[in-house]
Protein backbone atom coordinates (compact mmCIF):
# COMPACT_ATOMS: atom_id res chain seq x y z
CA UNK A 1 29.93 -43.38 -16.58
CA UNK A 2 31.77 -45.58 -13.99
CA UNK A 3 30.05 -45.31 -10.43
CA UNK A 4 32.74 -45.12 -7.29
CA UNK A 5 32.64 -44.67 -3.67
CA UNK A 6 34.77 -44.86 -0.62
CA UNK A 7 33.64 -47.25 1.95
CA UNK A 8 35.67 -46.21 4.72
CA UNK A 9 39.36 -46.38 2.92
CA UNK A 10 38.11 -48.86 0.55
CA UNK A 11 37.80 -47.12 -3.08
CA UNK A 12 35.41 -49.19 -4.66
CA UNK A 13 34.16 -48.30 -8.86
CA UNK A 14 31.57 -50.78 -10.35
CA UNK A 15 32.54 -51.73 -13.91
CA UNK A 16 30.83 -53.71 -16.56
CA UNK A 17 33.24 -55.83 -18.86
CA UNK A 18 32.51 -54.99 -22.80
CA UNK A 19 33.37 -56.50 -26.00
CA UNK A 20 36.69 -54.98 -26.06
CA UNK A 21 37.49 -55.61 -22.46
CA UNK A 22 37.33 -59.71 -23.18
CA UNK A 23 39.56 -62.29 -25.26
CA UNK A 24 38.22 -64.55 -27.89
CA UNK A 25 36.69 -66.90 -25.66
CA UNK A 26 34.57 -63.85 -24.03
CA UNK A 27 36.24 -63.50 -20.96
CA UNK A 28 37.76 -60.63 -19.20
CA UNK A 29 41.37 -60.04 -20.69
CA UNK A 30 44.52 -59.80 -18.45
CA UNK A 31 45.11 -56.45 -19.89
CA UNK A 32 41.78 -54.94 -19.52
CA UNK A 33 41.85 -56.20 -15.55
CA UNK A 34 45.34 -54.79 -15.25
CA UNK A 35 44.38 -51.58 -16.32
CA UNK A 36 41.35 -51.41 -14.30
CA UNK A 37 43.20 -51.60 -11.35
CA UNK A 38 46.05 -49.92 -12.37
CA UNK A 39 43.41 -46.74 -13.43
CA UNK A 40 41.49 -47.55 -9.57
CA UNK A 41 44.70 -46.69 -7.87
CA UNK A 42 45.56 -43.45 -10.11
CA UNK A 43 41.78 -42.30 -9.17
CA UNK A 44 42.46 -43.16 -5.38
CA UNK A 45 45.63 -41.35 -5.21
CA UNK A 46 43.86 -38.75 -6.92
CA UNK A 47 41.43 -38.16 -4.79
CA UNK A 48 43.18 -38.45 -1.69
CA UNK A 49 45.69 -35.67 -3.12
CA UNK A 50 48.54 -37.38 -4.43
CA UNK A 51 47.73 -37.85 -8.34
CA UNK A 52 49.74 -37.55 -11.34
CA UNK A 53 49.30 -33.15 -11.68
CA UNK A 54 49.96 -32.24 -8.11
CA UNK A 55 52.90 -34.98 -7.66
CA UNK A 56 54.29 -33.65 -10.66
CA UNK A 57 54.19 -30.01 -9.60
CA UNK A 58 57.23 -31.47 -7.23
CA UNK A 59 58.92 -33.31 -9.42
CA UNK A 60 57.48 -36.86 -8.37
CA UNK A 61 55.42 -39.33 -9.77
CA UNK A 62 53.93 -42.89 -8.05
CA UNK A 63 55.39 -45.64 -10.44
CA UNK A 64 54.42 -49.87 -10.42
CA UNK A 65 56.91 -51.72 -9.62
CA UNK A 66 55.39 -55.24 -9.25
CA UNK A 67 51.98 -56.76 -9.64
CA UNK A 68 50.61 -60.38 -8.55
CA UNK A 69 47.14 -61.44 -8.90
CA UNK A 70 45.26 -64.59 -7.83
CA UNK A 71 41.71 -65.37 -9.76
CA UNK A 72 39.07 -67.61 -8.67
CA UNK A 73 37.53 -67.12 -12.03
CA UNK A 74 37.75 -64.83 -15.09
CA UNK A 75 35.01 -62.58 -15.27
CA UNK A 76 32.48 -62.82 -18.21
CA UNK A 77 31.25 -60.53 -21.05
CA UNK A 78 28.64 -58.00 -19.62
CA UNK A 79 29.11 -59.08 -15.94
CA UNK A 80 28.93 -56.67 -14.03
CA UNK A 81 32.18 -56.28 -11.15
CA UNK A 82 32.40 -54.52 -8.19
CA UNK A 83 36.47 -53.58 -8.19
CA UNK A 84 38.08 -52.59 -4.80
CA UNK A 85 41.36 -50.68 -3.90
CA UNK A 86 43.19 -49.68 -0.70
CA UNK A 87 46.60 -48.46 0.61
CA UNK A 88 47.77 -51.10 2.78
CA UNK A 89 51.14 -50.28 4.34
CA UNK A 90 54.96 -48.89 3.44
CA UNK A 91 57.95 -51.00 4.11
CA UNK A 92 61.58 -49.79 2.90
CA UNK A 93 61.24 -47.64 -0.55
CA UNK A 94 57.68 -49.66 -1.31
CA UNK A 95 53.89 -48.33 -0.79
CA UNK A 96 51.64 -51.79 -0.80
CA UNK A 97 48.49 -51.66 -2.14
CA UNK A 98 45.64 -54.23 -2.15
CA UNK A 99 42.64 -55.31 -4.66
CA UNK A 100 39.66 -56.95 -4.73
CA UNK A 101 37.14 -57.91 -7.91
CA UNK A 102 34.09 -59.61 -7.23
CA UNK A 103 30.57 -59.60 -8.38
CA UNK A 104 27.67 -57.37 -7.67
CA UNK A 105 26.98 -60.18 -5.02
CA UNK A 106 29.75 -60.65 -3.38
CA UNK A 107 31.55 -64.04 -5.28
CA UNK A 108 35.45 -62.77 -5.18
CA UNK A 109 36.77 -63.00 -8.84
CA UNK A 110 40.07 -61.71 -8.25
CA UNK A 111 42.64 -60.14 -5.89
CA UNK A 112 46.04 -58.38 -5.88
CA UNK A 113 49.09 -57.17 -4.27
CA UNK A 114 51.24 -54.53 -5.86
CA UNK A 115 54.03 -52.16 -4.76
CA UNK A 116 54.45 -48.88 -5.98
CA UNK A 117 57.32 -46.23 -5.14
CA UNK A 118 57.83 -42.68 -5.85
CA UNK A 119 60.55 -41.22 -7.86
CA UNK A 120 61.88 -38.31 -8.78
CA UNK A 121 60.50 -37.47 -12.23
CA UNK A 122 63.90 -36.00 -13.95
CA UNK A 123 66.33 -38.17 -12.66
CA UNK A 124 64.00 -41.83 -12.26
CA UNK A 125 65.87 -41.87 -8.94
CA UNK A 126 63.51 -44.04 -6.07
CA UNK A 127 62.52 -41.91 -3.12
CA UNK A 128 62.08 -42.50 0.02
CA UNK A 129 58.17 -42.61 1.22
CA UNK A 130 59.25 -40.06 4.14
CA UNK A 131 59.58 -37.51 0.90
CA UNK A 132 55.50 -37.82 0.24
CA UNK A 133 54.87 -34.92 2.26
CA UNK A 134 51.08 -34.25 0.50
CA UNK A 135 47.61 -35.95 0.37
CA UNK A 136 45.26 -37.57 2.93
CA UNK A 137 46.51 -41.14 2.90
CA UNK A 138 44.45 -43.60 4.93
CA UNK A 139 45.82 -47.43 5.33
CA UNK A 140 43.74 -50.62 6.20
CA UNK A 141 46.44 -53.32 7.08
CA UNK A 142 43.66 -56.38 5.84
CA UNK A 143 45.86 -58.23 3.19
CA UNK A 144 44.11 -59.33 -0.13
CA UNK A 145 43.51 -63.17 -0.50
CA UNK A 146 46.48 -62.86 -2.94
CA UNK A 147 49.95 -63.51 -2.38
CA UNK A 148 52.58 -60.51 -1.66
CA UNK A 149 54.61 -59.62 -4.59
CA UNK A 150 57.80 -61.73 -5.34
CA UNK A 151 61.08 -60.62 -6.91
CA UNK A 152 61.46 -61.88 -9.96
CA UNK A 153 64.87 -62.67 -11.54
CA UNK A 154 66.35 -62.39 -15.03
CA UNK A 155 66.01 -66.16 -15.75
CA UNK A 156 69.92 -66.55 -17.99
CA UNK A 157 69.63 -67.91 -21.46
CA UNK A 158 66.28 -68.71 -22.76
CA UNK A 159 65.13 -69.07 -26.07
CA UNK A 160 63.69 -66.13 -28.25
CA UNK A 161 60.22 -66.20 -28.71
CA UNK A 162 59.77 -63.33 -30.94
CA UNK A 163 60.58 -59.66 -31.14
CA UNK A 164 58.29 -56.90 -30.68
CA UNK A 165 58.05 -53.08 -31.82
CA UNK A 166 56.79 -50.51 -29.19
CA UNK A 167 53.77 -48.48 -31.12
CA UNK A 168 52.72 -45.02 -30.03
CA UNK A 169 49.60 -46.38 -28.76
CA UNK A 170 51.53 -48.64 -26.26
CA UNK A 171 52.44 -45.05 -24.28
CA UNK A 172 50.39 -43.54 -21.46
CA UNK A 173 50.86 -39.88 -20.25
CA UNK A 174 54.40 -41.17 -18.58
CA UNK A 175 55.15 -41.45 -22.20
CA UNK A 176 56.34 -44.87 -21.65
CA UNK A 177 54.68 -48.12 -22.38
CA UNK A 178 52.04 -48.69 -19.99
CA UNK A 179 52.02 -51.29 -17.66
CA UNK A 180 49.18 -53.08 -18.74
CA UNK A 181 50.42 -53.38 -21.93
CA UNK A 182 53.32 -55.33 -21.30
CA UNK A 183 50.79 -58.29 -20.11
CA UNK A 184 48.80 -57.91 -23.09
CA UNK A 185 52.44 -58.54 -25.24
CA UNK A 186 53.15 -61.32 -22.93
CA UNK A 187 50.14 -63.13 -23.20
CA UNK A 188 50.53 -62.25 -27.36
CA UNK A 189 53.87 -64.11 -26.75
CA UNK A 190 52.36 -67.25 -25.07
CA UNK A 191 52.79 -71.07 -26.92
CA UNK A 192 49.06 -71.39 -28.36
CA UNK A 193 48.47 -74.27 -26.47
CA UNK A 194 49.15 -72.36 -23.44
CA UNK A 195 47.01 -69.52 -23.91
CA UNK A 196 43.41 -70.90 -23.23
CA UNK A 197 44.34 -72.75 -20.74
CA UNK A 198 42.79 -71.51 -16.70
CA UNK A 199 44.79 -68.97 -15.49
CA UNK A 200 45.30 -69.16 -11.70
CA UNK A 201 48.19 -66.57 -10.90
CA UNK A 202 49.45 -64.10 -12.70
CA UNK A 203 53.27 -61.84 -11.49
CA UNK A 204 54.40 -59.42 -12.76
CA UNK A 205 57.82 -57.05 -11.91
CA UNK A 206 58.91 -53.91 -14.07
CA UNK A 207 62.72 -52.51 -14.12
CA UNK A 208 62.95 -49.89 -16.33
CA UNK A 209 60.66 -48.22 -18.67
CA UNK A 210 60.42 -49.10 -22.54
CA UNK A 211 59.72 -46.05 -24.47
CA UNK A 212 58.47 -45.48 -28.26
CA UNK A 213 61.50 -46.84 -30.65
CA UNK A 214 62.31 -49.26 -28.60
CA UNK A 215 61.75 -53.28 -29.48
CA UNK A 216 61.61 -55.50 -27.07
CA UNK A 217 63.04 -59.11 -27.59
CA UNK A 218 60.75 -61.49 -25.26
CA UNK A 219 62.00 -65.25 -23.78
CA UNK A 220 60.40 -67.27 -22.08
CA UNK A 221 60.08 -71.13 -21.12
CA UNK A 222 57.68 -73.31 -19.23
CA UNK A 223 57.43 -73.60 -15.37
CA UNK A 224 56.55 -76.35 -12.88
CA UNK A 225 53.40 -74.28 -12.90
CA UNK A 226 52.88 -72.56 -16.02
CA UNK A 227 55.03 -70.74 -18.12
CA UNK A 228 57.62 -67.38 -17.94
CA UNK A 229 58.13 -64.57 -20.18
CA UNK A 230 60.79 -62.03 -19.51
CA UNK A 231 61.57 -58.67 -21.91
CA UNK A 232 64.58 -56.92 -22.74
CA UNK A 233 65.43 -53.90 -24.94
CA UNK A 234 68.77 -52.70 -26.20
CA UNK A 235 70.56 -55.04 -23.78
CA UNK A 236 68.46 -53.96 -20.53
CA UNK A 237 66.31 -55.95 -18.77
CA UNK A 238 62.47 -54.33 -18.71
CA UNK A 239 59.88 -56.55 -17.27
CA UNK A 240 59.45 -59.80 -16.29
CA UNK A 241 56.22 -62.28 -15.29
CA UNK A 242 55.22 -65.64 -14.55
CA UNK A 243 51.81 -67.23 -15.42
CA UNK A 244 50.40 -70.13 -13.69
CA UNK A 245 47.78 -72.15 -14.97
């Protein structure tokens, strides 16, 4: 059982990274951090009254949109990580929230940006934040050590690097493949010789949803700093990110 707190609007939940949590190399995996944080803010909205059952009692729901995260070091198998949320501001259709991961003593690991937005559950249409009329939000302007969120764009012809079912157990309860998964698939995607090397960044932007039946065709090329991935489905762009190493 996780332990979690509030420290003033800080929602804090001490986690311990298993066996399945970590790569081959027996550190923490991109997709297990992603979907720590991604499950820290669902708990925080939760608790603070806007969560998945009573958003979707008025037809909303709180959807990522992007994700950037900066690491100072990948966590290790059975270290224990204290892993930090908090609401940090709204600008235009976007809610901006903040992270933190660092160990039981302080050394930061990790932080993030990401922006969320609310939509209207039948129609996907973005709302405005003015329409979140529920909950006890509380803000704390202090901006994470990582960089905001950037727009990525489609990057035009680049080569195929592989085509990829969507399985049933790629859906969360949006019945749509969850966010963390798609940086599981792109790191699946990476050249080998990329894929151990040091991550330093990792971006991430999502477009529109993937859902079960769907394959996704993935691109990609290297970067000045790394290396891009980018995923379509049945003509649509669906997500994009950018790794730098």
């Amino acid at each position: 059982m996780s332990e979690e707190w509030y420290n003033g609007v800080y929602f804090n939940r001490k986690f311990l990274f298993r066996f399945g949590d970590c790569d081959s190399r027996k550190k923490a995996s991109l997709y297990s951090m992603m979907k720590l944080l991604s499950e820290l803010s669902g708990e925080d909205y939760e608790r603070r009254g806007v969560g998945y059952e009573l958003l979707a009692k008025s037809g909303q729901a709180m959807l990522l949109s992007r994700m950037r995260l900066k690491f100072s070091r990948l966590p290790d198998h059975i270290e224990n990580v204290v892993a930090t949320t908090w609401e940090r501001g709204v600008k235009g259709p976007y809610f901006f929230r903040d992270y933190e991961i660092t160990t039981e003593t302080g050394e930061l690991l990790c932080s993030g940006s990401s922006d969320w937005f609310l939509v209207d559950i039948t129609t996907r249409e973005i709302l405005r934040p003015s329409a979140l009329t529920v909950g006890d939000r509380q803000l704390e302007t202090r901006k994470s050590d990582a960089p905001e969120c950037e727009k990525l764009r489609k990057i035009e012809a680049l080569p195929l690097l592989g085509k990829r079912p969507v399985f049933y157990t790629d859906l969360d309860g949006n019945g749509h493949v969850n966010n963390a998964v798609y940086a599981r698939i792109a790191v699946d995607f990476l050249p080998d010789a990329i894929r151990g090397k040091e991550m330093k960044e990792f971006s991430i932007n999502f477009f529109i949803e993937t859902k079960l039946g769907e394959t996704l065709e993935l691109t990609g090329t290297e970067t000045v700093n790394g290396f891009a991935i980018q995923g379509s489905a049945n003509g649509t762009h669906r997500f994009g990110c950018e790794f730098a190493f």
